[in-house]
PDB file of N, CA and C in Angstrom:
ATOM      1  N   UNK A   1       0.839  -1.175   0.000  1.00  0.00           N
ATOM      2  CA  UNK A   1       0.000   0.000   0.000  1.00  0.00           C
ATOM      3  C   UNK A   1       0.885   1.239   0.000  1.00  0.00           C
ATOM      4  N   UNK A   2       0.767   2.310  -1.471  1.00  0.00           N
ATOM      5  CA  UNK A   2       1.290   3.363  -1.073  1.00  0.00           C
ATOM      6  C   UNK A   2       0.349   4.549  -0.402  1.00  0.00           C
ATOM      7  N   UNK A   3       0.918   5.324   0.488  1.00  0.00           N
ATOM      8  CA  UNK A   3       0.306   6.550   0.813  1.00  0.00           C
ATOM      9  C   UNK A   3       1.155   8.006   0.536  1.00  0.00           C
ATOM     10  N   UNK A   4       0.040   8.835   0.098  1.00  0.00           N
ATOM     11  CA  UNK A   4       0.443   9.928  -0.155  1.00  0.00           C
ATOM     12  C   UNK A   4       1.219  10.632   0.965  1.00  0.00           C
ATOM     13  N   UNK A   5       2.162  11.442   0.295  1.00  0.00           N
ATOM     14  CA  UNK A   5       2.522  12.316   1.495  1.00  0.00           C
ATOM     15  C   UNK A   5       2.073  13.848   1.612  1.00  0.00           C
ATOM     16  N   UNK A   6       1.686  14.409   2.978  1.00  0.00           N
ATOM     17  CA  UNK A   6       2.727  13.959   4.091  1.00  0.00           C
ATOM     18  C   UNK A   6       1.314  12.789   4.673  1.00  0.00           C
ATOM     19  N   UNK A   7       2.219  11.984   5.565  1.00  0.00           N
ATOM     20  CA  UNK A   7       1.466  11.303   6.066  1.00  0.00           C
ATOM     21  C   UNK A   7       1.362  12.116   8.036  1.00  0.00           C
ATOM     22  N   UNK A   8       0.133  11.436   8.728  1.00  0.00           N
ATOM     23  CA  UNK A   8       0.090  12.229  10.316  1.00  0.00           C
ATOM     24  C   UNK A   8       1.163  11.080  11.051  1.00  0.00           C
ATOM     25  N   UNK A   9       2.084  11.577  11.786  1.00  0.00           N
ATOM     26  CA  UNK A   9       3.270  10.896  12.424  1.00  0.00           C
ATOM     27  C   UNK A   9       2.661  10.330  13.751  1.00  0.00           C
ATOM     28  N   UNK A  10       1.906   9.235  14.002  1.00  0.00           N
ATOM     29  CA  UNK A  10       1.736   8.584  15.470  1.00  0.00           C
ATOM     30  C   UNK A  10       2.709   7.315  15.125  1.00  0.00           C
ATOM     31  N   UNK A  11       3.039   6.933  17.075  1.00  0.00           N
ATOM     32  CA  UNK A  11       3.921   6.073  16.839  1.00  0.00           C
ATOM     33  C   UNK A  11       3.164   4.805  16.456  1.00  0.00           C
ATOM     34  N   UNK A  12       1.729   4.706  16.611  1.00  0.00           N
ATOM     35  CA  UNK A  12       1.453   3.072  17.001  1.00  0.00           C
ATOM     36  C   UNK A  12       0.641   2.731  15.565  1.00  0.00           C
ATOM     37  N   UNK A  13       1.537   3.872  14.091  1.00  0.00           N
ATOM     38  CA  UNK A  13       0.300   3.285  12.935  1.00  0.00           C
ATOM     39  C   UNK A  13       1.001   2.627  12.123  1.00  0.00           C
ATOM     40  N   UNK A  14       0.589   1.554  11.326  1.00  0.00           N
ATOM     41  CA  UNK A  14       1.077   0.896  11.099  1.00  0.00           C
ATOM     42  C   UNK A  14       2.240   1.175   9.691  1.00  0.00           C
ATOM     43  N   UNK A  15       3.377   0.153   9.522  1.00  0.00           N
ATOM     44  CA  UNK A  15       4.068   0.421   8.771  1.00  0.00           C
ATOM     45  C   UNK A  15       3.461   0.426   7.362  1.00  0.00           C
ATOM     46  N   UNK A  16       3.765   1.467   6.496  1.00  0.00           N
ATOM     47  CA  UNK A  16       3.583   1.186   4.685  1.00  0.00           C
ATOM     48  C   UNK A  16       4.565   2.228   4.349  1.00  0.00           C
ATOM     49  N   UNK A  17       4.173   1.739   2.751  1.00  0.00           N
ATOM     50  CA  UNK A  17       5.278   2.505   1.885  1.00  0.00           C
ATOM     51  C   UNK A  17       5.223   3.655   1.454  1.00  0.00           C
ATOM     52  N   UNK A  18       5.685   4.580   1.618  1.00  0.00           N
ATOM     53  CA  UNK A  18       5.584   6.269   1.349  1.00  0.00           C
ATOM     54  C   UNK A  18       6.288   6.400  -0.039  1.00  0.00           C
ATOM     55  N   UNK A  19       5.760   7.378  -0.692  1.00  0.00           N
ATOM     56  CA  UNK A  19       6.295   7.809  -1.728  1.00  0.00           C
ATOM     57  C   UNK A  19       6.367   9.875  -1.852  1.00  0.00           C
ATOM     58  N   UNK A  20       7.558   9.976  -2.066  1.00  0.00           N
ATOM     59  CA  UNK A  20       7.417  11.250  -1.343  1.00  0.00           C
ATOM     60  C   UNK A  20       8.738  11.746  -2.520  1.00  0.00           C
ATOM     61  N   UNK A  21       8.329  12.881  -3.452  1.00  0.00           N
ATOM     62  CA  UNK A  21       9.421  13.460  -4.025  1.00  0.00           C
ATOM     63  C   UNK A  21       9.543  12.740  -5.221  1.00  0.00           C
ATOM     64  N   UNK A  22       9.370  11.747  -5.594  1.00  0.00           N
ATOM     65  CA  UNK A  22       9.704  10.677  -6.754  1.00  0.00           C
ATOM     66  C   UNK A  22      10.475   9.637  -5.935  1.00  0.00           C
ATOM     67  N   UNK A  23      10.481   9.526  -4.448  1.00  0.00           N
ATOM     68  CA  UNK A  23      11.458   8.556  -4.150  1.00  0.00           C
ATOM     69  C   UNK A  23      10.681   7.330  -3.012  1.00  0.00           C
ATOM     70  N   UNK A  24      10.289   6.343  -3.225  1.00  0.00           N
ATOM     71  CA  UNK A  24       9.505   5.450  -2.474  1.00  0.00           C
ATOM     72  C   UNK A  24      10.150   4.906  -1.267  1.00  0.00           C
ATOM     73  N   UNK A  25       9.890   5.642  -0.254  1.00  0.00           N
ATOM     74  CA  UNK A  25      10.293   4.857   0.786  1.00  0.00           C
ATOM     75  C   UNK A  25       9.658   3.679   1.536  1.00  0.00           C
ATOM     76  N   UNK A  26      10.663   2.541   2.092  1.00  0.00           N
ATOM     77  CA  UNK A  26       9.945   1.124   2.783  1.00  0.00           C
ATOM     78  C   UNK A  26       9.129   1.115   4.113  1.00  0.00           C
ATOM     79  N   UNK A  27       8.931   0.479   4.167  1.00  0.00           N
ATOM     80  CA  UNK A  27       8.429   0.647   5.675  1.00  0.00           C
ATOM     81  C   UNK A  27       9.405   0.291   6.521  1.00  0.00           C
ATOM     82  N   UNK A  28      10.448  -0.361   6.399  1.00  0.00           N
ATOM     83  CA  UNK A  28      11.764   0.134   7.093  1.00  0.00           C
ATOM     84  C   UNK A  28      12.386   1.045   7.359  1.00  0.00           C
ATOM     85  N   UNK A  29      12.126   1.851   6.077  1.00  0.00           N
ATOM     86  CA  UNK A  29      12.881   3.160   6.635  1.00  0.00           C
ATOM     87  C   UNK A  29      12.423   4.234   7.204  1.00  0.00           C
ATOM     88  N   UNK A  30      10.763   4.052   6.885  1.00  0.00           N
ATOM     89  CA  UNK A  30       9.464   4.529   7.700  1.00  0.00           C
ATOM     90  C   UNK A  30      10.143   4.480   9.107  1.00  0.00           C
ATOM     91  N   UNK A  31      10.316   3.191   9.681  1.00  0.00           N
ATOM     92  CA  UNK A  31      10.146   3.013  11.013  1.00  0.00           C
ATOM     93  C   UNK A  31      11.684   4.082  11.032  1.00  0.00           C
ATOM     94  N   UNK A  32      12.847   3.646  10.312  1.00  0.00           N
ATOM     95  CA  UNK A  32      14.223   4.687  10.564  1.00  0.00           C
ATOM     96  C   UNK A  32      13.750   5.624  10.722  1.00  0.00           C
ATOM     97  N   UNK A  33      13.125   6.307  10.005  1.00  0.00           N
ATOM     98  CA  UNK A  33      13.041   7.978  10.440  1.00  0.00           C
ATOM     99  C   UNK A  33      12.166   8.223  11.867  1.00  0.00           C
ATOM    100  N   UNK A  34      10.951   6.925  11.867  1.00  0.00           N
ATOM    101  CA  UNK A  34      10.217   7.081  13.231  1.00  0.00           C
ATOM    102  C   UNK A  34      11.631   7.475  14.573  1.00  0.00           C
ATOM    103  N   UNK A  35      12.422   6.425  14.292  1.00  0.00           N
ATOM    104  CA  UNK A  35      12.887   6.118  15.739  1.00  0.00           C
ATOM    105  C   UNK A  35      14.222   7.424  15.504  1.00  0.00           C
ATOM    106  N   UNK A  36      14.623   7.842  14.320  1.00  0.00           N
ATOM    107  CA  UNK A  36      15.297   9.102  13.975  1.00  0.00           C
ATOM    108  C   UNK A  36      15.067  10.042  15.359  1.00  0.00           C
ATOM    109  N   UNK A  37      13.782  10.298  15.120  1.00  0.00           N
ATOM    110  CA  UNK A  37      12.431  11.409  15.685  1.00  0.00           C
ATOM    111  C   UNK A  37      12.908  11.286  17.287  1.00  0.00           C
ATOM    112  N   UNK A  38      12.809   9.847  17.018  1.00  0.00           N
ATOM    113  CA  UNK A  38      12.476   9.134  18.626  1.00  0.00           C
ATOM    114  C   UNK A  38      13.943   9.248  19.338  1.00  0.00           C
ATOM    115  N   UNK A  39      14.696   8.958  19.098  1.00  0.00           N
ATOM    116  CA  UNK A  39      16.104   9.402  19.922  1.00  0.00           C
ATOM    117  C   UNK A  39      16.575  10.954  19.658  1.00  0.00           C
ATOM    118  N   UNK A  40      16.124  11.881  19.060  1.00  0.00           N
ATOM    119  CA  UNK A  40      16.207  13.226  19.035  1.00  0.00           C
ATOM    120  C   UNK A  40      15.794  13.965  19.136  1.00  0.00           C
ATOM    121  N   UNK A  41      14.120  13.954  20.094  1.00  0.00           N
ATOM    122  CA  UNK A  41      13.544  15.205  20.432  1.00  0.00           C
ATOM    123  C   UNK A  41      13.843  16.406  20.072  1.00  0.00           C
ATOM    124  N   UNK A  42      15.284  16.752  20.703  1.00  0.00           N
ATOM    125  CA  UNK A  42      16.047  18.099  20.320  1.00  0.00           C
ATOM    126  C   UNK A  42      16.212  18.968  19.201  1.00  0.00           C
ATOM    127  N   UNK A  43      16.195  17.917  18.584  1.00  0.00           N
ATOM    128  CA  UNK A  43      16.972  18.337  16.827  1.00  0.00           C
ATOM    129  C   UNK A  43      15.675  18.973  15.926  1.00  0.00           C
ATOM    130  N   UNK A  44      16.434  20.209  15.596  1.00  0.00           N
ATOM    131  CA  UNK A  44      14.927  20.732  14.374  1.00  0.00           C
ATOM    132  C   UNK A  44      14.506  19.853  13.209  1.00  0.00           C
ATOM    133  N   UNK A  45      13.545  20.434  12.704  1.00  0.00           N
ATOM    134  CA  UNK A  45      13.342  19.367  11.454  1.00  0.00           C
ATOM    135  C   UNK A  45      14.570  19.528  10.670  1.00  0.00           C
ATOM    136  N   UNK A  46      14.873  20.946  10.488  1.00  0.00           N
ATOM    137  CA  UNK A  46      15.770  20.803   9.120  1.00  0.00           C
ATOM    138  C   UNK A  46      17.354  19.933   9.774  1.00  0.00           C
ATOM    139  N   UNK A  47      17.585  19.668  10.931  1.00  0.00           N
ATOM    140  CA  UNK A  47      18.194  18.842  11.044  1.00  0.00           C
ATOM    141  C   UNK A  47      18.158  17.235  10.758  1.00  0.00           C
ATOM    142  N   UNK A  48      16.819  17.069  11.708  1.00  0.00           N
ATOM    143  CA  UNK A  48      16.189  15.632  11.156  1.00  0.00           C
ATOM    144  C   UNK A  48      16.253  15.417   9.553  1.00  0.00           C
ATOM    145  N   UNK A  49      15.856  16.471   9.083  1.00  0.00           N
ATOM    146  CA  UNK A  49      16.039  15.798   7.297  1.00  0.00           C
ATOM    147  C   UNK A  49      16.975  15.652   6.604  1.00  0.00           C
ATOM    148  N   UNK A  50      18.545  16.488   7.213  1.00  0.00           N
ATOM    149  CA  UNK A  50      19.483  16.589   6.802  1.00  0.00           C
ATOM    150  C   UNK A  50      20.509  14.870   7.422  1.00  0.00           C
ATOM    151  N   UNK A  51      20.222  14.567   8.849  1.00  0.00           N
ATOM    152  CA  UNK A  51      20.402  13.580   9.346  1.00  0.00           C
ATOM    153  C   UNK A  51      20.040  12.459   8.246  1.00  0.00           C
ATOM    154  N   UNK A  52      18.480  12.118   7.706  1.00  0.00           N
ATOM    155  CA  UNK A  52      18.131  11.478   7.462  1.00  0.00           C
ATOM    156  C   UNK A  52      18.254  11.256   5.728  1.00  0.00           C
ATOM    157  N   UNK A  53      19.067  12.444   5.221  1.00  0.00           N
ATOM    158  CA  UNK A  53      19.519  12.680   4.060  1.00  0.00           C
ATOM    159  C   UNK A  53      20.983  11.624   4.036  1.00  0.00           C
ATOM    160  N   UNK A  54      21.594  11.899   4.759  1.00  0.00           N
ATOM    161  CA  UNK A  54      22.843  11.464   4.926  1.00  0.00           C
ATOM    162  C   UNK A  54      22.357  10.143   5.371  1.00  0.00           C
ATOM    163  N   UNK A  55      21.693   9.510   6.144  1.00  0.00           N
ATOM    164  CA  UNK A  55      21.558   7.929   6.485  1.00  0.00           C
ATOM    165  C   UNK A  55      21.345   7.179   5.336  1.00  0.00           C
ATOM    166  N   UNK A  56      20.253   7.686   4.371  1.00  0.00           N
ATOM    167  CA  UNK A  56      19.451   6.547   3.290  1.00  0.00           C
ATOM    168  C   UNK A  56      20.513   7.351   2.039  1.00  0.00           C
ATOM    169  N   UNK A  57      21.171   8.167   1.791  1.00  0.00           N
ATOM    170  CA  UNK A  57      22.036   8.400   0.611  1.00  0.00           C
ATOM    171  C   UNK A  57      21.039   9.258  -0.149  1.00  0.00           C
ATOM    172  N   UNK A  58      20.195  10.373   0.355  1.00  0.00           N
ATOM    173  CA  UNK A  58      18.836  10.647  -0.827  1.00  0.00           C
ATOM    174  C   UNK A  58      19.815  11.882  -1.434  1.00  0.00           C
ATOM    175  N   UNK A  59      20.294  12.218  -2.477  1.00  0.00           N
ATOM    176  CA  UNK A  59      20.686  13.260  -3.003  1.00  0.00           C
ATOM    177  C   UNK A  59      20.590  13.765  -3.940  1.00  0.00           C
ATOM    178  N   UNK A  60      20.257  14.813  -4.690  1.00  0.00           N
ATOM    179  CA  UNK A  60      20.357  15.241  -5.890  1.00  0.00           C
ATOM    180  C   UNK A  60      21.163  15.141  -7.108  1.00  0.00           C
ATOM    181  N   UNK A  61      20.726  15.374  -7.911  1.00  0.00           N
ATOM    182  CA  UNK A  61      21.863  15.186  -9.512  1.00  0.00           C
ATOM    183  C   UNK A  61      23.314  15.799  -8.797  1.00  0.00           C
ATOM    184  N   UNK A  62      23.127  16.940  -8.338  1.00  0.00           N
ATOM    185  CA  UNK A  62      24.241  17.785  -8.293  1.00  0.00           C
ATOM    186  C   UNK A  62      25.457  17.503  -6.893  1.00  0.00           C
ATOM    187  N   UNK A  63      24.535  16.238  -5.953  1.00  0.00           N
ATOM    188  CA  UNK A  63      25.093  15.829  -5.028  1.00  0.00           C
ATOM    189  C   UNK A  63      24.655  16.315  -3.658  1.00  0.00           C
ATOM    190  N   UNK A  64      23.961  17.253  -3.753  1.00  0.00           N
ATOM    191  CA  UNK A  64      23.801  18.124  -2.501  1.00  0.00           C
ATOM    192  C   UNK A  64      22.415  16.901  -1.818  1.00  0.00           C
ATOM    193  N   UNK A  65      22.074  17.557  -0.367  1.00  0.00           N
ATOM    194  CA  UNK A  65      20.849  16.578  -0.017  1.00  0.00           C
ATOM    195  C   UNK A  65      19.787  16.507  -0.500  1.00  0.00           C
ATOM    196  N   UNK A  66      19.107  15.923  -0.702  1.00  0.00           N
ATOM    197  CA  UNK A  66      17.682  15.922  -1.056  1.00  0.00           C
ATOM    198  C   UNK A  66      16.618  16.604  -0.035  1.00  0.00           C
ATOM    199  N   UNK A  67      17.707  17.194   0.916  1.00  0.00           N
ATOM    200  CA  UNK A  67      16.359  17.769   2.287  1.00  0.00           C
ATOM    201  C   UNK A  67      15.172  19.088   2.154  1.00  0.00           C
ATOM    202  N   UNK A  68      15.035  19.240   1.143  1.00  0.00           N
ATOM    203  CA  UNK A  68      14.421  21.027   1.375  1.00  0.00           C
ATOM    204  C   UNK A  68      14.047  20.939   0.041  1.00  0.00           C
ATOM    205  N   UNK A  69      12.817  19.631  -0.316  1.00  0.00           N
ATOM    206  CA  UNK A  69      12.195  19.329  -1.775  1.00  0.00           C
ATOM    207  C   UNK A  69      10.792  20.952  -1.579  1.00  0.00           C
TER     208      UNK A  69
END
């Protein structure tokens, strides 16, 4: 099942596949970014996306992150 994005972030829903940007994410990596969230309260989003840029390799033609579609 894909779902559109954005999707609403609770912890207890169930895993599926996001497609977001042209780039389909698993429900593995769903849960990565969940628990991302989850050990970093602290961190702004544009950190979280930049974090999470650098974990899964998402980058542009030109190399830069994919964070700020």
């Amino acid at each position: 099942m894909v779902v559109p994005w954005p999707i609403p972030v609770k912890v207890d829903m169930p895993l599926v596949e996001v497609c977001y940007c042209g780039r389909r994410f698993t429900a593995e990596e769903i849960e990565g970014i969940r628990r991302l969230i989850a050990e970093n309260p602290a961190l702004s989003r544009a950190e979280l996306s930049r974090r999470g840029c650098d974990l899964w390799g998402w980058r542009r033609a030109n190399g830069r992150r994919k964070d700020m579609s």
